[in-house]
C-alpha atoms as a PDB file:
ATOM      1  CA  UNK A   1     -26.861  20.958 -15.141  1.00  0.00           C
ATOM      2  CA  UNK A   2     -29.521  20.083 -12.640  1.00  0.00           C
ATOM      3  CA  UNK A   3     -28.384  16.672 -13.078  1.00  0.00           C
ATOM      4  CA  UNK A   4     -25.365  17.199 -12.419  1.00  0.00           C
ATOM      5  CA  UNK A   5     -25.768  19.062  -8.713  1.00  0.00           C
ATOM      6  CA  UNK A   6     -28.321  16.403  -7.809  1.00  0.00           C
ATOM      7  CA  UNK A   7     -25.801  13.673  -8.330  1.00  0.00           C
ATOM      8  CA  UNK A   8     -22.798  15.446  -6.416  1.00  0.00           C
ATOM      9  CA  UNK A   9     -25.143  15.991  -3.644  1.00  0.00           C
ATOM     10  CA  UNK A  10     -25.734  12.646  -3.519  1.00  0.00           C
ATOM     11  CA  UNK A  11     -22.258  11.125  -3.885  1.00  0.00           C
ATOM     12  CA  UNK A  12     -21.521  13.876  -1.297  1.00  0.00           C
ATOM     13  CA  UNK A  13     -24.487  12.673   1.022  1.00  0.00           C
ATOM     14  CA  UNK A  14     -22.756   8.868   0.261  1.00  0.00           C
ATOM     15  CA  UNK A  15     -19.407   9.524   1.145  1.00  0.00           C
ATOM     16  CA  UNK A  16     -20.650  11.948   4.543  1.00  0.00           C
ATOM     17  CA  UNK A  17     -18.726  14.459   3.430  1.00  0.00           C
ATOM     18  CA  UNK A  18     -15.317  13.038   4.041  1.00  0.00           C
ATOM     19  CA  UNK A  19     -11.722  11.687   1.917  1.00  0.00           C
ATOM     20  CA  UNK A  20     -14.233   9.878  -0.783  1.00  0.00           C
ATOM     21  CA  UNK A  21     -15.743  13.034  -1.936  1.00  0.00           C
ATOM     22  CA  UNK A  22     -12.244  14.631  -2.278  1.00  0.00           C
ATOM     23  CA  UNK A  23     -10.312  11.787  -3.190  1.00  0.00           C
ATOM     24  CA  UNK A  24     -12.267  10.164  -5.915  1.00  0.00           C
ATOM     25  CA  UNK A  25     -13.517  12.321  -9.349  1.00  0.00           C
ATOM     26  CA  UNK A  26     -16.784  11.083 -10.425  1.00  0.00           C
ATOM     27  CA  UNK A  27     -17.012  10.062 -14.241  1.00  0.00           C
ATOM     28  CA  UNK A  28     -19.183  13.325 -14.733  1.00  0.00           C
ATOM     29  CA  UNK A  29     -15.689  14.927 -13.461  1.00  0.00           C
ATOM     30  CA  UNK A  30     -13.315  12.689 -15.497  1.00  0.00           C
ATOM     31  CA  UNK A  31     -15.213  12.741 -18.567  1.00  0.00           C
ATOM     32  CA  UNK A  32     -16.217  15.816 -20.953  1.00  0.00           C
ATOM     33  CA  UNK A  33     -20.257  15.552 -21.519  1.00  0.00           C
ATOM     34  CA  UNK A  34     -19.485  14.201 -25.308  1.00  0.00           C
ATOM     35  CA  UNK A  35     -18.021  11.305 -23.699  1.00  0.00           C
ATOM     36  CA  UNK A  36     -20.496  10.892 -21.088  1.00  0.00           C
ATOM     37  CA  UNK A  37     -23.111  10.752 -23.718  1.00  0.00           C
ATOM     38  CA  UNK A  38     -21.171   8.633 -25.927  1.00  0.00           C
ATOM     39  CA  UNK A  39     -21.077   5.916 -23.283  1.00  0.00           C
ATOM     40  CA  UNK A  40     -25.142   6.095 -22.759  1.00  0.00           C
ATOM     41  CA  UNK A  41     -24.581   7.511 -18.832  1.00  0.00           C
ATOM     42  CA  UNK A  42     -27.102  10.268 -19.036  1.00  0.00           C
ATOM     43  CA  UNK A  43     -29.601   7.556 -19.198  1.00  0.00           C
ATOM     44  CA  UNK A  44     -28.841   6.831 -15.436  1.00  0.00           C
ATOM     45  CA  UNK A  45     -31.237   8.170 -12.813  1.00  0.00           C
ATOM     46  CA  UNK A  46     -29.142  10.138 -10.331  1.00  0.00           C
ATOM     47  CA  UNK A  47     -29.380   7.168  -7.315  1.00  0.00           C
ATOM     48  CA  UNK A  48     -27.839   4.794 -10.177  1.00  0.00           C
ATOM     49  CA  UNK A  49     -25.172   7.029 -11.276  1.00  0.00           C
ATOM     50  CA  UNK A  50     -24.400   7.655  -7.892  1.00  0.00           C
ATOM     51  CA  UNK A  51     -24.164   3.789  -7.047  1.00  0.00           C
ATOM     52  CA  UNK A  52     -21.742   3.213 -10.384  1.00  0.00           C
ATOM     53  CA  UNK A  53     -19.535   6.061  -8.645  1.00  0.00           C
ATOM     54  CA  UNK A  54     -19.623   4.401  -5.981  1.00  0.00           C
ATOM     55  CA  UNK A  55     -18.607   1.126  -7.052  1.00  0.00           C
ATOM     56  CA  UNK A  56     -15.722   2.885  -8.846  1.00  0.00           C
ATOM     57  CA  UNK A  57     -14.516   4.644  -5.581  1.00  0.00           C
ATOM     58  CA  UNK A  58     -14.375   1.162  -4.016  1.00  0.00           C
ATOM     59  CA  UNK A  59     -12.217  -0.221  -6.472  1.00  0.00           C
ATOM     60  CA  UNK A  60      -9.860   2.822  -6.644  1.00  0.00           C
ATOM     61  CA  UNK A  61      -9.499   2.802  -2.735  1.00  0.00           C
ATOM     62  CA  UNK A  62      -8.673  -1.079  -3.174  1.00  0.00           C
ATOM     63  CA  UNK A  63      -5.858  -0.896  -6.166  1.00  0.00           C
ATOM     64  CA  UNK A  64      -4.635   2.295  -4.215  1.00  0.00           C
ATOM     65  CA  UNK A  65      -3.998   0.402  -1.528  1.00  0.00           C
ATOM     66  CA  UNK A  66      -2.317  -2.695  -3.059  1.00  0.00           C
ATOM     67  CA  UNK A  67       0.200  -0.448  -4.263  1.00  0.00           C
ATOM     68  CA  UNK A  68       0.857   1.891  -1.835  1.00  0.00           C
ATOM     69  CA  UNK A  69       4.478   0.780  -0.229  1.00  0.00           C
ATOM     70  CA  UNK A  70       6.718  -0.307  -2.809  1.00  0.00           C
ATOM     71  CA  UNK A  71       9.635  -0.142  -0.607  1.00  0.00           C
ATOM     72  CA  UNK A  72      12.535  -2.472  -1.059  1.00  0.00           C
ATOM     73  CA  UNK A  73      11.823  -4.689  -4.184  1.00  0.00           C
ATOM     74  CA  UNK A  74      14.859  -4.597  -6.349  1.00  0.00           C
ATOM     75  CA  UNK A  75      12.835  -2.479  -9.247  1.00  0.00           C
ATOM     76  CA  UNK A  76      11.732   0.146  -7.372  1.00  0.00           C
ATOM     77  CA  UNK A  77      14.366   1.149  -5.444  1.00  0.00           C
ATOM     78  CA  UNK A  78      13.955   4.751  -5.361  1.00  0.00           C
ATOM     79  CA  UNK A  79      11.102   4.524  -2.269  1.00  0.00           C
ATOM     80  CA  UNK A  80      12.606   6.220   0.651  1.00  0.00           C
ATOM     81  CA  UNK A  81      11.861   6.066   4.648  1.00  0.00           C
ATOM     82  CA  UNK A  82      12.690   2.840   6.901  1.00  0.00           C
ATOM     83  CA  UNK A  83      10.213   0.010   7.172  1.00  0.00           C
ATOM     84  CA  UNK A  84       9.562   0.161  11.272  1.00  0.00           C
ATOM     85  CA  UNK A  85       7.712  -3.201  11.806  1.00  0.00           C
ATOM     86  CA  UNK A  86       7.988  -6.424  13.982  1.00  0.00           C
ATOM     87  CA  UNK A  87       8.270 -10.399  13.556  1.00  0.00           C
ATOM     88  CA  UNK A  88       5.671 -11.938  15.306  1.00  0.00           C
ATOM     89  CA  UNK A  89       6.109 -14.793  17.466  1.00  0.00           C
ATOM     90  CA  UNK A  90       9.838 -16.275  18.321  1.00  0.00           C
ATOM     91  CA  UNK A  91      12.320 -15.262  16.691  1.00  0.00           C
ATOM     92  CA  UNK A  92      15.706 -17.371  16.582  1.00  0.00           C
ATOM     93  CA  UNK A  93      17.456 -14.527  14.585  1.00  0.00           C
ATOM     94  CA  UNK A  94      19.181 -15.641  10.794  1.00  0.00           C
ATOM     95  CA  UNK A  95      22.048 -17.921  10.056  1.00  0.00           C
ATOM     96  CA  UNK A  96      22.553 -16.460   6.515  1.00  0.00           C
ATOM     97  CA  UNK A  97      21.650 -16.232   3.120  1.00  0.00           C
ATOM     98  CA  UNK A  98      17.590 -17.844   2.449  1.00  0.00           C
ATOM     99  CA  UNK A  99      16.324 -16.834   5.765  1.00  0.00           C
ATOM    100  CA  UNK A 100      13.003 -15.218   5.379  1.00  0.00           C
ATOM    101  CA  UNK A 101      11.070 -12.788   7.499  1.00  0.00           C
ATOM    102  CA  UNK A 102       7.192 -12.199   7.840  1.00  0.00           C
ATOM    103  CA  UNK A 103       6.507  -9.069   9.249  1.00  0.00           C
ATOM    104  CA  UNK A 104       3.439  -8.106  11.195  1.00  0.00           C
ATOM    105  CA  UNK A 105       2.438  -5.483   8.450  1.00  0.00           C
ATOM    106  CA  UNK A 106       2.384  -8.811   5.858  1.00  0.00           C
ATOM    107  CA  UNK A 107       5.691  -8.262   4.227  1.00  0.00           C
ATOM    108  CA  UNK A 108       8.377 -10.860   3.418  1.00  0.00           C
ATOM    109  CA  UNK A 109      12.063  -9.867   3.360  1.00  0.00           C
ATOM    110  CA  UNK A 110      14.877 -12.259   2.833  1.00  0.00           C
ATOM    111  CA  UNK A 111      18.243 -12.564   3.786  1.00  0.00           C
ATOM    112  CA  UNK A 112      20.627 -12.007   0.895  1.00  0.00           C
ATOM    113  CA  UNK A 113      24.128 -12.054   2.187  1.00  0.00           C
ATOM    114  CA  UNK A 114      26.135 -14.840   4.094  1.00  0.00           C
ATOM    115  CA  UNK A 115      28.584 -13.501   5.882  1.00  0.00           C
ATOM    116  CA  UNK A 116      26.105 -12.037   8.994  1.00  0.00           C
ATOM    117  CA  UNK A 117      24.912 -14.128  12.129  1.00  0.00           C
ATOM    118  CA  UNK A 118      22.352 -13.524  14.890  1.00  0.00           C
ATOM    119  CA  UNK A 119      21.471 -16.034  17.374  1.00  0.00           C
ATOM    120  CA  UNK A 120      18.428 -14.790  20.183  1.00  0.00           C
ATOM    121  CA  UNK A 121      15.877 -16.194  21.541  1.00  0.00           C
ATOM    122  CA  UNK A 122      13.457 -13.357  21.839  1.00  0.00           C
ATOM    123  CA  UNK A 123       9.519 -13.100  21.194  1.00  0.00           C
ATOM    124  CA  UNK A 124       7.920 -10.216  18.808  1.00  0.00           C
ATOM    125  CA  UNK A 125      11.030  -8.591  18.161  1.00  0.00           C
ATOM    126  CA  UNK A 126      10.664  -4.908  16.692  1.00  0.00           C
ATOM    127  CA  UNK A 127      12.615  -4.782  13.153  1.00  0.00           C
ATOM    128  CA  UNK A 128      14.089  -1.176  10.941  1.00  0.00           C
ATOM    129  CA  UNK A 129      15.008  -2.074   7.785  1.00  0.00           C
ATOM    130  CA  UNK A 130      16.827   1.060   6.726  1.00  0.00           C
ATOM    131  CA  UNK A 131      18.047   1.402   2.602  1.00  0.00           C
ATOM    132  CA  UNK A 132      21.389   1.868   2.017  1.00  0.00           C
ATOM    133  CA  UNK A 133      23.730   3.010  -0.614  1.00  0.00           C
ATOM    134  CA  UNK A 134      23.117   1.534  -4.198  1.00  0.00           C
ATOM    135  CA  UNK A 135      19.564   0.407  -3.237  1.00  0.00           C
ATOM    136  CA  UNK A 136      20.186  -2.330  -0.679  1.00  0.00           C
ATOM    137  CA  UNK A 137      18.335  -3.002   2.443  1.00  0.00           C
ATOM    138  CA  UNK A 138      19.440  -3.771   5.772  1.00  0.00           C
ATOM    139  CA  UNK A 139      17.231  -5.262   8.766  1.00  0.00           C
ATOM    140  CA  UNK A 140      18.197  -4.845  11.957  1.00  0.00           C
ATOM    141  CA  UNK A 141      16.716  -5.908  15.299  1.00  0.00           C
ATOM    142  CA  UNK A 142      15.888  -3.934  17.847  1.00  0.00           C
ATOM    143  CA  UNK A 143      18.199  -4.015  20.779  1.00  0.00           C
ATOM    144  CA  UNK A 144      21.135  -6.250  18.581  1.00  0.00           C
ATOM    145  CA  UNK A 145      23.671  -4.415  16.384  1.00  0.00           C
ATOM    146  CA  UNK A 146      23.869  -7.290  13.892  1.00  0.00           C
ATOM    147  CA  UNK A 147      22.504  -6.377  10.651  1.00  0.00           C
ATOM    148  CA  UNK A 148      21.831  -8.558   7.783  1.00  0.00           C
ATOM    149  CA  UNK A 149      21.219  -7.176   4.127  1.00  0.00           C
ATOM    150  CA  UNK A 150      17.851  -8.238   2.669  1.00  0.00           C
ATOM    151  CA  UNK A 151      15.349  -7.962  -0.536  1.00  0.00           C
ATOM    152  CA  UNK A 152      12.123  -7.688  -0.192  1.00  0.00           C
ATOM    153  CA  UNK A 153      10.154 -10.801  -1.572  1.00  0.00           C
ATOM    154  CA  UNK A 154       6.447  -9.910  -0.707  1.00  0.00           C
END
């Protein structure tokens, strides 16, 4: 039991306190003491359990973040709230179906209808790209009421 308050000090002392130490459960949290055993971690001194749980809270942060916003690809439709972004550079608008948009936050939509047109000439535009009914996405530039329906490809 000793053990076990010496390492949460230290992954406390690691983290200073903050989102890591709340965020994360150590494996002495996630696993009973049978399995902790089992797998040979009571072996570790305290400073190399604490690094392990470390290393684990690095790689939970990372996948975490990978697959945070899932909003717009055709399978997950159900993520709400508009994507409020911006191209960067110049920006010549669309001309239809294929055109494809990087935005400064790193994701790619792409035009998926035809029938809309917007010619500018602008630099850094801001972009909302607002879900609709049934799941589709609509981009639209700020300051133009053209909209043109999009999926997201990255």
């Amino acid at each position: 039991m000793r053990r076990l308050i010496v390492v949460a000090l230290v992954l406390i002392s690691l983290a200073g306190g903050t989102a890591l130490a709340q965020q994360f459960s150590t494996l002495e949290e996630r696993m009973t003491y049978a399995e902790f055993k089992a797998a040979g971690l009571e072996k570790l001194t305290p400073e190399e359990l604490a690094q392990l749980n470390s290393w684990l809270a690095g790689k939970s942060s990372v996948a975490a973040t990978a697959s945070q916003d899932v909003r717009g690809f055709e399978s997950r439709t159900s993520a709400a709230g508009a994507v409020v972004s911006s191209i960067q550079g110049p920006f010549k608008g669309w001309k239809g179906k294929g055109d494809r948009f990087t935005l400064a936050n790193g994701q790619v939509w792409e035009v998926t209808d035809s029938g809309t047109r917007l010619s500018v000439s602008v630099e850094n535009p801001g972009v909302t790209i607002e879900q609709g009914a049934l799941g589709v996405w609509f981009l639209r530039v700020d300051g133009y009421n053209a909209r043109a329906r999009v999926k997201r490809i990255k």
